[in-house]
N, C-alpha and C. Protein backbone atom coordinates (compact mmCIF):
# COMPACT_ATOMS: atom_id res chain seq x y z
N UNK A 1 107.52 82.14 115.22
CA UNK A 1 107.22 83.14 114.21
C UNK A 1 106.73 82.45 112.94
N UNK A 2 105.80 82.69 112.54
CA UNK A 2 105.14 82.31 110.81
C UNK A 2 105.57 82.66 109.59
N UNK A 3 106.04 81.75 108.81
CA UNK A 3 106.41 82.19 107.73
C UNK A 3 105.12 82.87 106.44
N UNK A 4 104.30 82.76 107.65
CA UNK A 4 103.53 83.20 106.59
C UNK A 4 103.03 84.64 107.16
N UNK A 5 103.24 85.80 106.41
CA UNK A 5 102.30 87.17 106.39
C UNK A 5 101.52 87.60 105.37
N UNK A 6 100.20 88.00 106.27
CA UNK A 6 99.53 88.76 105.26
C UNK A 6 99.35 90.24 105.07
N UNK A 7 99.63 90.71 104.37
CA UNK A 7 99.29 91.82 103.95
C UNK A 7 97.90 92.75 104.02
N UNK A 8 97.42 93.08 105.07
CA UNK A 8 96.09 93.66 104.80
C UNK A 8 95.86 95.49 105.13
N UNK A 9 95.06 95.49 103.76
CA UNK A 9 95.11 96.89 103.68
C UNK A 9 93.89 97.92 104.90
N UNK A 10 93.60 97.03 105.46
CA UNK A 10 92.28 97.11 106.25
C UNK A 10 92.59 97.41 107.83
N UNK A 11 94.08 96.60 108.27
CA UNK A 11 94.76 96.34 109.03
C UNK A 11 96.15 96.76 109.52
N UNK A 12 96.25 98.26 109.58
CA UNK A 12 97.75 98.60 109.31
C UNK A 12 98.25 99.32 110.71
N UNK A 13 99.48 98.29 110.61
CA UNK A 13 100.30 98.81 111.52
C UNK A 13 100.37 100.72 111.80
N UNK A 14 100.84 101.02 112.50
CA UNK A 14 101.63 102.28 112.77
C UNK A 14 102.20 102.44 111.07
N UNK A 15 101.80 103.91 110.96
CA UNK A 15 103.24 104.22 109.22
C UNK A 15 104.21 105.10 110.35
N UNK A 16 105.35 104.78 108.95
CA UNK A 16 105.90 105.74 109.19
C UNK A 16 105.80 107.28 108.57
N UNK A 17 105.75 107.89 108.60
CA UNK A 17 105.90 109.59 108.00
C UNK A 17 106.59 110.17 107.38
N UNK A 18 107.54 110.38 106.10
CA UNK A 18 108.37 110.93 105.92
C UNK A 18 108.27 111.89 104.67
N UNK A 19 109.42 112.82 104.25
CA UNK A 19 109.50 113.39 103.23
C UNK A 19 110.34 112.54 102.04
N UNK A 20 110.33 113.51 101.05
CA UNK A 20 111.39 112.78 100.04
C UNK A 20 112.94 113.74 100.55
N UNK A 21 113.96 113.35 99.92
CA UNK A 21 115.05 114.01 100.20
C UNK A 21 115.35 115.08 99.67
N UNK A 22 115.77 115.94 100.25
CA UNK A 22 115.43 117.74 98.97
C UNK A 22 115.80 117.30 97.83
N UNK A 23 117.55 116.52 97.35
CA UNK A 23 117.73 116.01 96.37
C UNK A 23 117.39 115.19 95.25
N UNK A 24 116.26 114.43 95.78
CA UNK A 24 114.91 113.76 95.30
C UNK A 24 114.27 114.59 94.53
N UNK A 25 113.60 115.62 95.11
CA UNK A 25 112.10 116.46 94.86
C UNK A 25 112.39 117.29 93.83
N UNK A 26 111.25 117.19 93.08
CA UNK A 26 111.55 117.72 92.14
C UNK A 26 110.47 118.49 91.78
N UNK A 27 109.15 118.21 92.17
CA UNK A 27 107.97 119.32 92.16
C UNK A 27 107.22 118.95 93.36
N UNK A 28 106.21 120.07 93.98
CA UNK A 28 105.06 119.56 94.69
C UNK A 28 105.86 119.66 96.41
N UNK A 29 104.83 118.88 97.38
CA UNK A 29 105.41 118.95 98.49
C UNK A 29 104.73 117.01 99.14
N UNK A 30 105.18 116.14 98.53
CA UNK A 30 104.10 115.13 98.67
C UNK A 30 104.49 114.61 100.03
N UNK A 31 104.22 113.94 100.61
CA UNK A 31 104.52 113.34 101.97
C UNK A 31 104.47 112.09 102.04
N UNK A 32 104.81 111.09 102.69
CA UNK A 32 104.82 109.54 102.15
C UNK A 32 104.42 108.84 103.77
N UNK A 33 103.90 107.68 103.61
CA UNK A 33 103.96 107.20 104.60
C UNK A 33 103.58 105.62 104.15
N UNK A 34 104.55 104.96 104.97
CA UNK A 34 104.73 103.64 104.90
C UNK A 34 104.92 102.76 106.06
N UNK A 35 103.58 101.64 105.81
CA UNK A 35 103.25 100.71 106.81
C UNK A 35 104.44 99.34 106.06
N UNK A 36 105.48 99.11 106.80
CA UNK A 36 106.34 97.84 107.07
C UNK A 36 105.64 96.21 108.05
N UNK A 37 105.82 95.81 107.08
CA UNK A 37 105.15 94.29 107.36
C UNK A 37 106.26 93.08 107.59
N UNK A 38 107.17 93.36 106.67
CA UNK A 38 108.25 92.81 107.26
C UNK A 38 109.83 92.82 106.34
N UNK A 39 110.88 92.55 107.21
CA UNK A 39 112.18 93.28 106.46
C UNK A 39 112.80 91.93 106.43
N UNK A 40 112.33 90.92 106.11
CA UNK A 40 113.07 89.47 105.69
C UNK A 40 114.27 89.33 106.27
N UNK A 41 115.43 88.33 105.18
CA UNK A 41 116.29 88.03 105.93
C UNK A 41 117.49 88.91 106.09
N UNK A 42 117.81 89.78 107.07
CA UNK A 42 118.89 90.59 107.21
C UNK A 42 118.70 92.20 106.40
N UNK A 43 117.32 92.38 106.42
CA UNK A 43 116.59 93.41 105.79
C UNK A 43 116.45 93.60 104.11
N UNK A 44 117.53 92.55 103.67
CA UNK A 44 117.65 92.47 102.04
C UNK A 44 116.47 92.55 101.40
N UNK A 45 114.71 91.88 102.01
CA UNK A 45 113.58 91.55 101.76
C UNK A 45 112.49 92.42 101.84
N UNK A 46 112.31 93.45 101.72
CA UNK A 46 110.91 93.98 102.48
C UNK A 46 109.50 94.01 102.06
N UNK A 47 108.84 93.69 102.59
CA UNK A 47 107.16 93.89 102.33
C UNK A 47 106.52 94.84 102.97
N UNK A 48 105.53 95.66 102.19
CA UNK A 48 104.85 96.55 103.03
C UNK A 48 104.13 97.55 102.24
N UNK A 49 103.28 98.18 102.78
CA UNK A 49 102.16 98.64 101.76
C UNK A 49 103.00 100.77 101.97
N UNK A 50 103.07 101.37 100.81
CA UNK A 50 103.66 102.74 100.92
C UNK A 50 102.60 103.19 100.26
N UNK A 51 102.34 104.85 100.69
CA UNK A 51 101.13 106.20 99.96
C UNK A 51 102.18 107.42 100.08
N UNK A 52 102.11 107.75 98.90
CA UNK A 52 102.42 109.31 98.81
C UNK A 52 101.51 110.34 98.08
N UNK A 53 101.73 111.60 98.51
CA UNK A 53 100.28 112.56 98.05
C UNK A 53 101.03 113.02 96.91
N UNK A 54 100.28 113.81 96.36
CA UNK A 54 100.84 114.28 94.92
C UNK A 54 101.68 115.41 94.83
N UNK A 55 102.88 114.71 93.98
CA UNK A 55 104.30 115.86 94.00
C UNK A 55 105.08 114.51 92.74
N UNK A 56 106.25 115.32 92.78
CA UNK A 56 107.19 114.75 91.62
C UNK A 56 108.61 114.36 92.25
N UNK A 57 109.49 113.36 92.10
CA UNK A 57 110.33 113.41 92.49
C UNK A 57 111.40 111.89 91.80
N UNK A 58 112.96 112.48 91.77
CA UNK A 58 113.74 111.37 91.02
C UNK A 58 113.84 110.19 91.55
N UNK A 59 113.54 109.04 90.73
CA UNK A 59 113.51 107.59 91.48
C UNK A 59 114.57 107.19 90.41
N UNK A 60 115.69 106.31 91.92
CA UNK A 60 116.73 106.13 91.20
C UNK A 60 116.93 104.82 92.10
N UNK A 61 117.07 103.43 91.26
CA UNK A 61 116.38 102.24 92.36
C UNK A 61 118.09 102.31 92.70
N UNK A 62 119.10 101.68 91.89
CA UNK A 62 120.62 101.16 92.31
C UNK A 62 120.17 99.68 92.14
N UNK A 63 120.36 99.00 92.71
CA UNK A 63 120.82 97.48 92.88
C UNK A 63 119.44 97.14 93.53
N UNK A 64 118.63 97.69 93.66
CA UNK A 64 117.30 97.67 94.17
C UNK A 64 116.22 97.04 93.30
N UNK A 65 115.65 95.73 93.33
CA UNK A 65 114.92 95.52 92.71
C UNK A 65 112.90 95.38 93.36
N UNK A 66 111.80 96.24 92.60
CA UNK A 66 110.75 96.38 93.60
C UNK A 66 109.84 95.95 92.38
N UNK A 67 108.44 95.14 93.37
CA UNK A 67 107.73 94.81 92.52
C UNK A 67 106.71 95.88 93.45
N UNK A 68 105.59 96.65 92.28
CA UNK A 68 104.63 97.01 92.82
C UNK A 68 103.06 96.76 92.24
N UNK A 69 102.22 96.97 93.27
CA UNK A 69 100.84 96.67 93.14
C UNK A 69 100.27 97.76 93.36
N UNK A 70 99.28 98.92 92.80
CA UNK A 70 98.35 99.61 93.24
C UNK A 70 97.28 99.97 93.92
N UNK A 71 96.99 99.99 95.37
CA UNK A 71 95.73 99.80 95.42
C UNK A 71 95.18 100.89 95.66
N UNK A 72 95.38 101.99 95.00
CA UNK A 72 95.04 102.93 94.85
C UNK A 72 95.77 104.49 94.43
N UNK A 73 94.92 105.39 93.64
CA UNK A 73 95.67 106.21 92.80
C UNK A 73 96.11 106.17 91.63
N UNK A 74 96.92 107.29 91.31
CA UNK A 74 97.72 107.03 89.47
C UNK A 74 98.34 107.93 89.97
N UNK A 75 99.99 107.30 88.90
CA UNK A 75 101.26 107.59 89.12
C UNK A 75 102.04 107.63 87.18
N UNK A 76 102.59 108.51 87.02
CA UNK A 76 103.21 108.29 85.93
C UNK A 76 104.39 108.48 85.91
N UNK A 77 105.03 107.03 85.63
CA UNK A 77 106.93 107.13 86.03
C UNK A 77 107.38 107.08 84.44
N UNK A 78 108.12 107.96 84.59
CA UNK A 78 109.28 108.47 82.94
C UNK A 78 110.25 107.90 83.33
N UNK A 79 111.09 106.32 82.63
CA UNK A 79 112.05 106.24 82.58
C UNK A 79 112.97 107.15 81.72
N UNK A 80 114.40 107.38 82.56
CA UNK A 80 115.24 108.22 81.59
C UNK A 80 115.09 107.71 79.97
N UNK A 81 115.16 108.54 79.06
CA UNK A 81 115.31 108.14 77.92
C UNK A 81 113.71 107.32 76.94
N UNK A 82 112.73 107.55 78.24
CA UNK A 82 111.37 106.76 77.50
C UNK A 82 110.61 107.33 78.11
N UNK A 83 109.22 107.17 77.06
CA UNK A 83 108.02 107.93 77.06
C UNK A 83 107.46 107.81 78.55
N UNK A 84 106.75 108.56 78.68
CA UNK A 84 106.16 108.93 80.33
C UNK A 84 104.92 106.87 80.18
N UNK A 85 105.11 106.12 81.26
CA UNK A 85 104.05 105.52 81.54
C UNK A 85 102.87 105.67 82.78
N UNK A 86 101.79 105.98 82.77
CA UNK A 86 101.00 105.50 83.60
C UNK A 86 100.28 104.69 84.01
N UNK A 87 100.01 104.50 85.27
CA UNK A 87 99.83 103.26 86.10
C UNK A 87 98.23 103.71 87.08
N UNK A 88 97.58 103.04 87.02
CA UNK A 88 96.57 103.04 88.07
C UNK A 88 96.09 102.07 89.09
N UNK A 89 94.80 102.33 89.74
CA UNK A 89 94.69 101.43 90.90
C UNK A 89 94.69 99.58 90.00
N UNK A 90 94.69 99.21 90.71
CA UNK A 90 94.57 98.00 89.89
C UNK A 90 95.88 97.47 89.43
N UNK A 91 96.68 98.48 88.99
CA UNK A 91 98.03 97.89 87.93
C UNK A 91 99.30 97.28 89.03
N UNK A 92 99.94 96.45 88.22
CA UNK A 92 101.47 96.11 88.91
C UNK A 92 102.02 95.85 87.97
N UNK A 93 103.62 96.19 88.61
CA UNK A 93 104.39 96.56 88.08
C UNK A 93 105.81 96.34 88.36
N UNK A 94 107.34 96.24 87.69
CA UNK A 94 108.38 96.22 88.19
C UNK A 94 109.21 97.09 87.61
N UNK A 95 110.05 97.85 89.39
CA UNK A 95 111.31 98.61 88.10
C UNK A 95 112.56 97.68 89.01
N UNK A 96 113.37 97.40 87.81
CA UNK A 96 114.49 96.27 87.98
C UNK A 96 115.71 96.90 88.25
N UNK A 97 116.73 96.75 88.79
CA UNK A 97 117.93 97.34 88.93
C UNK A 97 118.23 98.23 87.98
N UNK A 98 118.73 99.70 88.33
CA UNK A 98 119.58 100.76 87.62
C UNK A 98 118.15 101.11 86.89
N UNK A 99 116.90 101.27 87.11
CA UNK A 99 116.15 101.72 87.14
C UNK A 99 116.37 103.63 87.21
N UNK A 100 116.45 104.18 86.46
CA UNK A 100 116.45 105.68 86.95
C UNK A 100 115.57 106.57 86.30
N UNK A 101 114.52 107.40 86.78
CA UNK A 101 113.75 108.26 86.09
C UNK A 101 112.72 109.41 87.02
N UNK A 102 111.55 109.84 86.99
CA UNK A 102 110.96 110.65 87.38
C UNK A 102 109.19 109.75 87.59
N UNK A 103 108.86 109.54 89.21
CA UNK A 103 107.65 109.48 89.90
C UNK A 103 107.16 110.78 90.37
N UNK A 104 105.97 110.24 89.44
CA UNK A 104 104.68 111.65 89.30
C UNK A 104 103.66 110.81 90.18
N UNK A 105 103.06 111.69 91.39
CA UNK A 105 102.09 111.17 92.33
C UNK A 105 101.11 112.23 91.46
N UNK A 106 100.22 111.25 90.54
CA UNK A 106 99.02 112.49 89.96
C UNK A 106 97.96 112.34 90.89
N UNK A 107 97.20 111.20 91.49
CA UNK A 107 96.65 111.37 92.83
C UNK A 107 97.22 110.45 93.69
N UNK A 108 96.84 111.15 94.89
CA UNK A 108 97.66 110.01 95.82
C UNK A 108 97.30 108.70 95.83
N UNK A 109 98.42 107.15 95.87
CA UNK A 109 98.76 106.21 95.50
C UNK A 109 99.23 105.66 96.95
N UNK A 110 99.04 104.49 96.80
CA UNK A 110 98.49 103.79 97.66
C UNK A 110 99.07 102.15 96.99
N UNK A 111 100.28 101.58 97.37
CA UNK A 111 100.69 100.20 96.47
C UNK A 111 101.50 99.52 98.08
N UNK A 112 101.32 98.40 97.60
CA UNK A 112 101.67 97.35 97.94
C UNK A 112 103.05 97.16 97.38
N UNK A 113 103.87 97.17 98.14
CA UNK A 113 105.47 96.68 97.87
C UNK A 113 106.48 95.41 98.13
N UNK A 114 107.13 94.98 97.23
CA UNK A 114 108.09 93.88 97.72
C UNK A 114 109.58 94.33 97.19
N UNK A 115 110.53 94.69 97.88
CA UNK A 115 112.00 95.13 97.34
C UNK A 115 113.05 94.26 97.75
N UNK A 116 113.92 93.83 96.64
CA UNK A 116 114.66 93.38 96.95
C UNK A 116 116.09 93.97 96.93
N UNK A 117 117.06 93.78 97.98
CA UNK A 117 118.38 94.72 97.68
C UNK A 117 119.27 93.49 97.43
């Protein structure tokens, strides 16, 4: 096995399909789907490129730390307690542990992910 993966957006596995959790959602009906590239050591690690269509819903990381990359779309995440930011294709970004606030899919988004638990 190679320690080395690449990431290609050209090249994607099977996604998976899913919703957000009713408790999540908070506007819209967005749908998500995420191509997994790989879940490191003992799954603590993951890489993999995620899209969701446009809807609203509470992002609440925990002990979860994620770096993201855009490669496509705009998203504007309101941390609790701070002004709304937006993000577009092109941008990256990190939300760091105890992270809690509100992801706005304004068009569907399209990023590149690395999370760490």
């Amino acid at each position: 096995m190679s320690l080395l993966i690449k990431i290609d957006p050209e090249n994607l596995p099977e996604a998976k399909v899913s919703k957000p959790m009713p408790e999540r959602l908070i506007a819209g009906d967005p749908t998500f789907r995420t191509w997994a590239f790989d879940e490191g050591k003992e799954g603590r690690v993951k890489t993999g490129i995620w899209e969701a269509t446009p809807g609203e819903t509470h992002s609440i990381k925990g002990e979860i730390y994620e770096f993201c990359h855009l490669l496509d779309g705009v998203v504007e995440l309101t941390e609790e307690g701070r002004a709304p930011v937006i993000y577009r294709k092109g941008d990256s970004f990190v939300m760091k542990p105890g992270f809690r606030g509100v992801w706005k899919t304004i068009e569907t988004v399209r990023k590149i992910y690395v999370v760490i638990e």
